[in-house]
C-alpha atoms as a PDB file:
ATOM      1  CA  UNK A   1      16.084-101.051  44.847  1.00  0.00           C
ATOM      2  CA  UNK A   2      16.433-104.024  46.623  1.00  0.00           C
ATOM      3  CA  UNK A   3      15.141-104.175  50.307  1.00  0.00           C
ATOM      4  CA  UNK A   4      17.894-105.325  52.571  1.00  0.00           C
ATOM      5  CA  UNK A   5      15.863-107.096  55.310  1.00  0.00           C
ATOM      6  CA  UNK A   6      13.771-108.833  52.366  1.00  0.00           C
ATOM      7  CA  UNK A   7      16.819-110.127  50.525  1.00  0.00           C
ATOM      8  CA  UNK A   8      18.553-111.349  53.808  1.00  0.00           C
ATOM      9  CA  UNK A   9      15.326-113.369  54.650  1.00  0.00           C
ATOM     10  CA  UNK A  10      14.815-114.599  51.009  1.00  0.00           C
ATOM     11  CA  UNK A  11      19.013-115.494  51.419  1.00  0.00           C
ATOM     12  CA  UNK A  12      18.175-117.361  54.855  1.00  0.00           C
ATOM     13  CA  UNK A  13      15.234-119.671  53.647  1.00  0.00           C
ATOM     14  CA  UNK A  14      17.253-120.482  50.624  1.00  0.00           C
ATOM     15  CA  UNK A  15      19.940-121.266  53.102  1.00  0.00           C
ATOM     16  CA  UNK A  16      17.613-123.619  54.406  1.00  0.00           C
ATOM     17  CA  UNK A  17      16.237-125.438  51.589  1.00  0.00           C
ATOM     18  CA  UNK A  18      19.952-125.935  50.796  1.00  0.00           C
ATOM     19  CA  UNK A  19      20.415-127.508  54.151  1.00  0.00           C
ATOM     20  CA  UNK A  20      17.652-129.358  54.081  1.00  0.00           C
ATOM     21  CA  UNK A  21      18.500-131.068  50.601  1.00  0.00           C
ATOM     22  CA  UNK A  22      22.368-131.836  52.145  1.00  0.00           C
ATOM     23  CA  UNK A  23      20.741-133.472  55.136  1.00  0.00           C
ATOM     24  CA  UNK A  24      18.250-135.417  52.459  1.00  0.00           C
ATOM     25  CA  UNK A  25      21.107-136.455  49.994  1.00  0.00           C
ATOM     26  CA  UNK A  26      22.841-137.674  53.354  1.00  0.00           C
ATOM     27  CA  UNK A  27      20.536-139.943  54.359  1.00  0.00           C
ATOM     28  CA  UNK A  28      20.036-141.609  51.528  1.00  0.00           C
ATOM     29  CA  UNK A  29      23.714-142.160  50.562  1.00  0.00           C
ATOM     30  CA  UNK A  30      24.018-145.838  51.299  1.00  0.00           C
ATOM     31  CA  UNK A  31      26.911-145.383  53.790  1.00  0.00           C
ATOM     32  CA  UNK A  32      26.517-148.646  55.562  1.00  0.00           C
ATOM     33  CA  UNK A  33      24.158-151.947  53.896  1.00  0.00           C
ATOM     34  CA  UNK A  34      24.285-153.992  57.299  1.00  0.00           C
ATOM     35  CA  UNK A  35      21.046-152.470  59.500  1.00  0.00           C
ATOM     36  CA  UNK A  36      21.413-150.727  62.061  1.00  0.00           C
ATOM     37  CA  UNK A  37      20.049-151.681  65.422  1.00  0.00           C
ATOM     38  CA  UNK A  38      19.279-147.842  66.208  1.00  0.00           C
ATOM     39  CA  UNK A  39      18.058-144.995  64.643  1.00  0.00           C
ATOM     40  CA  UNK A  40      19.714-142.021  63.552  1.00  0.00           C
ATOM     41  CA  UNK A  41      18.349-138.503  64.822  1.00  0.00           C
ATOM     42  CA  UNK A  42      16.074-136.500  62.784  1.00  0.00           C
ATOM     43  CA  UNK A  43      18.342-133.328  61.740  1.00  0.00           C
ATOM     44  CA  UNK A  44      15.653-131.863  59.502  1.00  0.00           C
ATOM     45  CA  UNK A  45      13.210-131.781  62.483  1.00  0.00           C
ATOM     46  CA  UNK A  46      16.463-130.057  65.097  1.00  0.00           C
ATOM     47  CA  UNK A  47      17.323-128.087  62.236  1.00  0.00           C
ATOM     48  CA  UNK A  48      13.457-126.300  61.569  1.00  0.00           C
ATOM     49  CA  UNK A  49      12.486-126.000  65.155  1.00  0.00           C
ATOM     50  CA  UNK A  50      15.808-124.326  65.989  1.00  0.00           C
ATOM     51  CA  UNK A  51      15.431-121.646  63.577  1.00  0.00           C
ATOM     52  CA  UNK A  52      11.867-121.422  64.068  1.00  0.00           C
ATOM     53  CA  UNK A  53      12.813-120.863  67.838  1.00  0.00           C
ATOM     54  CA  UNK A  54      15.294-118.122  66.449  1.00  0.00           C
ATOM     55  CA  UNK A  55      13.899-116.251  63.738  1.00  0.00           C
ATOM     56  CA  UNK A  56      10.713-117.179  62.717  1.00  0.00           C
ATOM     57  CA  UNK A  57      10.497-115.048  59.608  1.00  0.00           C
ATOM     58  CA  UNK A  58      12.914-117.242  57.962  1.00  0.00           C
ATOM     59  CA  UNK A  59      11.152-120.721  57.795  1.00  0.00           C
ATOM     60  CA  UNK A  60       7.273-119.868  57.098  1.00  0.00           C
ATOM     61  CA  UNK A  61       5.122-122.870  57.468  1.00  0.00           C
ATOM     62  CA  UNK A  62       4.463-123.411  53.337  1.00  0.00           C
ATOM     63  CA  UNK A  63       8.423-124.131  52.962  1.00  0.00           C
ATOM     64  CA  UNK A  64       8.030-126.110  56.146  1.00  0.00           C
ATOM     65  CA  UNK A  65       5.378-128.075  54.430  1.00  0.00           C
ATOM     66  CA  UNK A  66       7.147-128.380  51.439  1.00  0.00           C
ATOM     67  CA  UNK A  67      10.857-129.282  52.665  1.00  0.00           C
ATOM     68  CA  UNK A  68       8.682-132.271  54.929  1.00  0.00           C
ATOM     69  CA  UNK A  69       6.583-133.421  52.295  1.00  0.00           C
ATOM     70  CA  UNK A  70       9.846-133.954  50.143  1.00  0.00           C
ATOM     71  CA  UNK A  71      11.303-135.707  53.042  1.00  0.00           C
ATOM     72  CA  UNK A  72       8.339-137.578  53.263  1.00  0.00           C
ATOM     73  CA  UNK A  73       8.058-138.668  49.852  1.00  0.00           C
ATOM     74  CA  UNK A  74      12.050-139.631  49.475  1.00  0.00           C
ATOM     75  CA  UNK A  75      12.450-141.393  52.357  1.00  0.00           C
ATOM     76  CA  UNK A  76       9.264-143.623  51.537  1.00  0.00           C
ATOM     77  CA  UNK A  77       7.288-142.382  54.664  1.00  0.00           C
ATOM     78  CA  UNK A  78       3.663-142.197  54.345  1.00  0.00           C
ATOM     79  CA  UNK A  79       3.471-139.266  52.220  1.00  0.00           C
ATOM     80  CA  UNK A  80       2.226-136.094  54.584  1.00  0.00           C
ATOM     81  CA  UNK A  81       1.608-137.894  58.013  1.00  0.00           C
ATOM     82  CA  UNK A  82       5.577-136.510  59.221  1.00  0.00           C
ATOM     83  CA  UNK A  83       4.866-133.712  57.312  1.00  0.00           C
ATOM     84  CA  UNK A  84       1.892-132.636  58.823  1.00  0.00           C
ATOM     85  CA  UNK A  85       3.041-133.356  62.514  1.00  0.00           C
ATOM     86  CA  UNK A  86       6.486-131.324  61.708  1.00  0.00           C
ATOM     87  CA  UNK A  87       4.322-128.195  60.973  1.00  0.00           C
ATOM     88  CA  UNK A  88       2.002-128.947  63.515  1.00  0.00           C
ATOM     89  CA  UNK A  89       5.353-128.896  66.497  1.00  0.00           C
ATOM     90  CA  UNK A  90       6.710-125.878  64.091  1.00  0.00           C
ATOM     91  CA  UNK A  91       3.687-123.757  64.445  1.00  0.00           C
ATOM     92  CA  UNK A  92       3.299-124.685  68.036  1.00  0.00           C
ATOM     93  CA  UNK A  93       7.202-123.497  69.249  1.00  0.00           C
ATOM     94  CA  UNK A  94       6.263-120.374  66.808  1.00  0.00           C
ATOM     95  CA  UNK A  95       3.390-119.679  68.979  1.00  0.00           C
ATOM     96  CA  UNK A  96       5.341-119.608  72.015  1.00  0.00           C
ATOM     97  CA  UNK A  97       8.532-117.671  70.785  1.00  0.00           C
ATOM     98  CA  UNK A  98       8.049-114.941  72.342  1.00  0.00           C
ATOM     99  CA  UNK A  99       7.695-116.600  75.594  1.00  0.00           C
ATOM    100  CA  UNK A 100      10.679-118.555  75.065  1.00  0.00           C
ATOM    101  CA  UNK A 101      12.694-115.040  74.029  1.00  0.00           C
ATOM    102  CA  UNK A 102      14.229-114.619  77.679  1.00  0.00           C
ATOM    103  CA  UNK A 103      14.033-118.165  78.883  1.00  0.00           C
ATOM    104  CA  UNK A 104      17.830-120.333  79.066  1.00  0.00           C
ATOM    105  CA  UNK A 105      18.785-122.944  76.581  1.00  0.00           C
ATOM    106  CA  UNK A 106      17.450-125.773  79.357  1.00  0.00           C
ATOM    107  CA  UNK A 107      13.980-124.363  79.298  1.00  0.00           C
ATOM    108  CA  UNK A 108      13.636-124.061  75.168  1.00  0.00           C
ATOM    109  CA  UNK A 109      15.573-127.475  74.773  1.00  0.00           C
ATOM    110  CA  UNK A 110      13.237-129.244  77.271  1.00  0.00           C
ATOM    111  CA  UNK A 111      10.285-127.638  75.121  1.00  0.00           C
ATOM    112  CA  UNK A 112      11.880-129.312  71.878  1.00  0.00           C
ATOM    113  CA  UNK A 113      11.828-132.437  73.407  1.00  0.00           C
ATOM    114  CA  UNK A 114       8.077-132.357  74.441  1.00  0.00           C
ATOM    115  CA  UNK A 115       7.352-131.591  70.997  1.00  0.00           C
ATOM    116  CA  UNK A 116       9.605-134.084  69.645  1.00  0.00           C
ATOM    117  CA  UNK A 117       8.057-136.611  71.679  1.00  0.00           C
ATOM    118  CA  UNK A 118       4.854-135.961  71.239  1.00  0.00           C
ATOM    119  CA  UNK A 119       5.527-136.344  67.501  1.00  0.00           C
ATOM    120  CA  UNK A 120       6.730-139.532  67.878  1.00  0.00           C
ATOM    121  CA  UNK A 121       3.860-140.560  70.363  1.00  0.00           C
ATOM    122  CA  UNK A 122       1.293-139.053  67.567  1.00  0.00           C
ATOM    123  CA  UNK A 123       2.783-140.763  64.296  1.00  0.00           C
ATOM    124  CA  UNK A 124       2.958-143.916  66.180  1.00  0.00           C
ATOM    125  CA  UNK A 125      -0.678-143.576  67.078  1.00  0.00           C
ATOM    126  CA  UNK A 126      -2.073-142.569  63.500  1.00  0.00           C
ATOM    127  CA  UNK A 127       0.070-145.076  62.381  1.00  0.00           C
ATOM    128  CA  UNK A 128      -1.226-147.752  64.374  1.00  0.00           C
ATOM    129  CA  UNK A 129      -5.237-146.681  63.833  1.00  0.00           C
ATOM    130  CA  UNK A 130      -4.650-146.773  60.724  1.00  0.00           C
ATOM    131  CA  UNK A 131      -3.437-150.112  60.589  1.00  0.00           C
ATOM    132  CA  UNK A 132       0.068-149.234  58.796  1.00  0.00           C
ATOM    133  CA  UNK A 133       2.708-151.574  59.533  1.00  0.00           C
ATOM    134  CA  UNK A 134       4.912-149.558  61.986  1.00  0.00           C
ATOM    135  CA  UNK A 135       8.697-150.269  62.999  1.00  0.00           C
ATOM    136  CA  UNK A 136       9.613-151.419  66.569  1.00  0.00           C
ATOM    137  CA  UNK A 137       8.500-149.202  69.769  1.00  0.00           C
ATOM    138  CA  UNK A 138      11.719-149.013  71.162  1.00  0.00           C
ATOM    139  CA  UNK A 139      13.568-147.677  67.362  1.00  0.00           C
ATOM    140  CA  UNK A 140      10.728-145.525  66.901  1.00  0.00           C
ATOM    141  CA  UNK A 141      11.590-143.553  70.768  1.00  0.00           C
ATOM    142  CA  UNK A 142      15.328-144.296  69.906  1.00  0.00           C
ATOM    143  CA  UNK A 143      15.128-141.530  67.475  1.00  0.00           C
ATOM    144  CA  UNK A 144      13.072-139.321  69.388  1.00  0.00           C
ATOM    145  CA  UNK A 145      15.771-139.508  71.948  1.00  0.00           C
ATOM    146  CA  UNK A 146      18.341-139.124  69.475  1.00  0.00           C
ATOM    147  CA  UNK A 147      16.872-136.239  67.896  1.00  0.00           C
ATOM    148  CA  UNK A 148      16.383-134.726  71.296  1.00  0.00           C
ATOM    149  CA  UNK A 149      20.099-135.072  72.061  1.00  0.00           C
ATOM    150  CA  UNK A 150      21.200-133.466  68.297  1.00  0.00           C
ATOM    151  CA  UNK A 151      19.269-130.298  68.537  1.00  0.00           C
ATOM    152  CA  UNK A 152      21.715-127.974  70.867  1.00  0.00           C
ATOM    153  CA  UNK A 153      24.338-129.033  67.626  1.00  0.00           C
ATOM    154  CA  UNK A 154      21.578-127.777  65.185  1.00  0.00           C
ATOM    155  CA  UNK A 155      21.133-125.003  67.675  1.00  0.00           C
ATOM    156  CA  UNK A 156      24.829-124.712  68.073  1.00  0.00           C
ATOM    157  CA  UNK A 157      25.513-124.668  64.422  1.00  0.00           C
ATOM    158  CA  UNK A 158      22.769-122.055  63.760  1.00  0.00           C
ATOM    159  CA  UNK A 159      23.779-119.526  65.783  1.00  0.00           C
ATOM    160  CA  UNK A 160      27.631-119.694  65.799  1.00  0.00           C
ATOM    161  CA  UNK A 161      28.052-121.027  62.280  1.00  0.00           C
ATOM    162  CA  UNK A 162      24.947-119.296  60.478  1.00  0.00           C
ATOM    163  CA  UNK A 163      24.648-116.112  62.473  1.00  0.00           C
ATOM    164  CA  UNK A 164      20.789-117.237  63.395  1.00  0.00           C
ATOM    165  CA  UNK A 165      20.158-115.549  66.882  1.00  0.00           C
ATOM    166  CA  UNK A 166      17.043-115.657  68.716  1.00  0.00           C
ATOM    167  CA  UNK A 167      14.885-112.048  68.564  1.00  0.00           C
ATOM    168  CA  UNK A 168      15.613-109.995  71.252  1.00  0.00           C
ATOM    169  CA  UNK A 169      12.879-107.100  72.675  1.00  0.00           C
ATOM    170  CA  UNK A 170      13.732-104.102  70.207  1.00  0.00           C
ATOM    171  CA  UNK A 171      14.682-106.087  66.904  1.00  0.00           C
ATOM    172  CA  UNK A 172      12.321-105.914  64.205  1.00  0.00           C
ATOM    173  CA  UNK A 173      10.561-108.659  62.976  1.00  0.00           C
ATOM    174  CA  UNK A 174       9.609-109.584  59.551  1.00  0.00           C
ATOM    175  CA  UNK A 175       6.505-106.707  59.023  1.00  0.00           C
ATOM    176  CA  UNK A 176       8.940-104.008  60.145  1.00  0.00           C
ATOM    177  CA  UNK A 177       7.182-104.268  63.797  1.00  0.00           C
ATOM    178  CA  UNK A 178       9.426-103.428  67.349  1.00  0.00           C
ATOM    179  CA  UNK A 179       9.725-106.933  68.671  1.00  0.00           C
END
């Protein structure tokens, strides 16, 4: 017999690998061959810290890991830095979930962006010590920003569209444990 609480979580990070390959095959449609002078948010990033602000127990850090390190690798980024520094912010808002249970949207989304710019800050500086050719300054915060600005939608779309709420005191968690 099949535990229900198992196959709903197995159901939810499939969900999410799914989600994560749309977003992938989106970006690299060619949809436009004329550059853009700005950068396009980071969905994948909105999308994993949302529901890792939500439920926890359905995006472990491995498939974190994994779904970045594809990113990484199709989208011809230096294969693990984004990766790493996506876990890294991941494991960081998991730390502090259940601080963030009772706190308002404001609160968690100005957490988000901290995170999301000290990612940006971080790959920029590993970048540069390392002495990788890195894009403009101003593109590189552009999409910070933008990213920033997308995640209530990925927030918005995982709790009204996917049913992903946050934990609240008395739910279970994923070992069977009162939350």
């Amino acid at each position: 017999m099949v535990d229900p609480i198992l196959s709903s979580r197995l159901a939810y990070r499939l969900l999410y690998v799914g989600l994560a390959t749309l977003i992938l095959f989106l970006q690299l449609v060619p949809l436009q061959t004329v550059p853009r002078g700005w950068a396009a948010p980071d969905f994948l990033v909105g999308l994993t810290f949302a529901w890792v602000l939500r439920r926890p127990d359905y995006v472990p850090a491995l498939l974190i890991a994994g779904v970045a390190l594809t990113a990484d690798l199709l989208l011809q980024r230096p294969p693990g830095l984004h990766a790493a520094l996506v876990l890294i912010g991941a494991e960081f808002l998991r730390s502090r979930m259940v601080l963030n249970r009772d706190l308002p949207f404001l609160v968690e989304w100005a957490l988000v962006a901290a995170v999301v710019l000290g990612l940006a800050l971080a790959e920029r500086l590993v970048l540069a010590g390392l002495f990788v050719p890195t894009p403009r300054l101003g593109l590189t915060f552009i999409q910070a920003l933008t990213t920033i600005a997308a995640y209530p939608l990925a927030v918005l779309a995982s709790t009204h569209l996917l049913g992903i709420r946050k934990l609240a005191r008395g739910d279970v968690d994923s070992k069977g444990r009162l939350v």
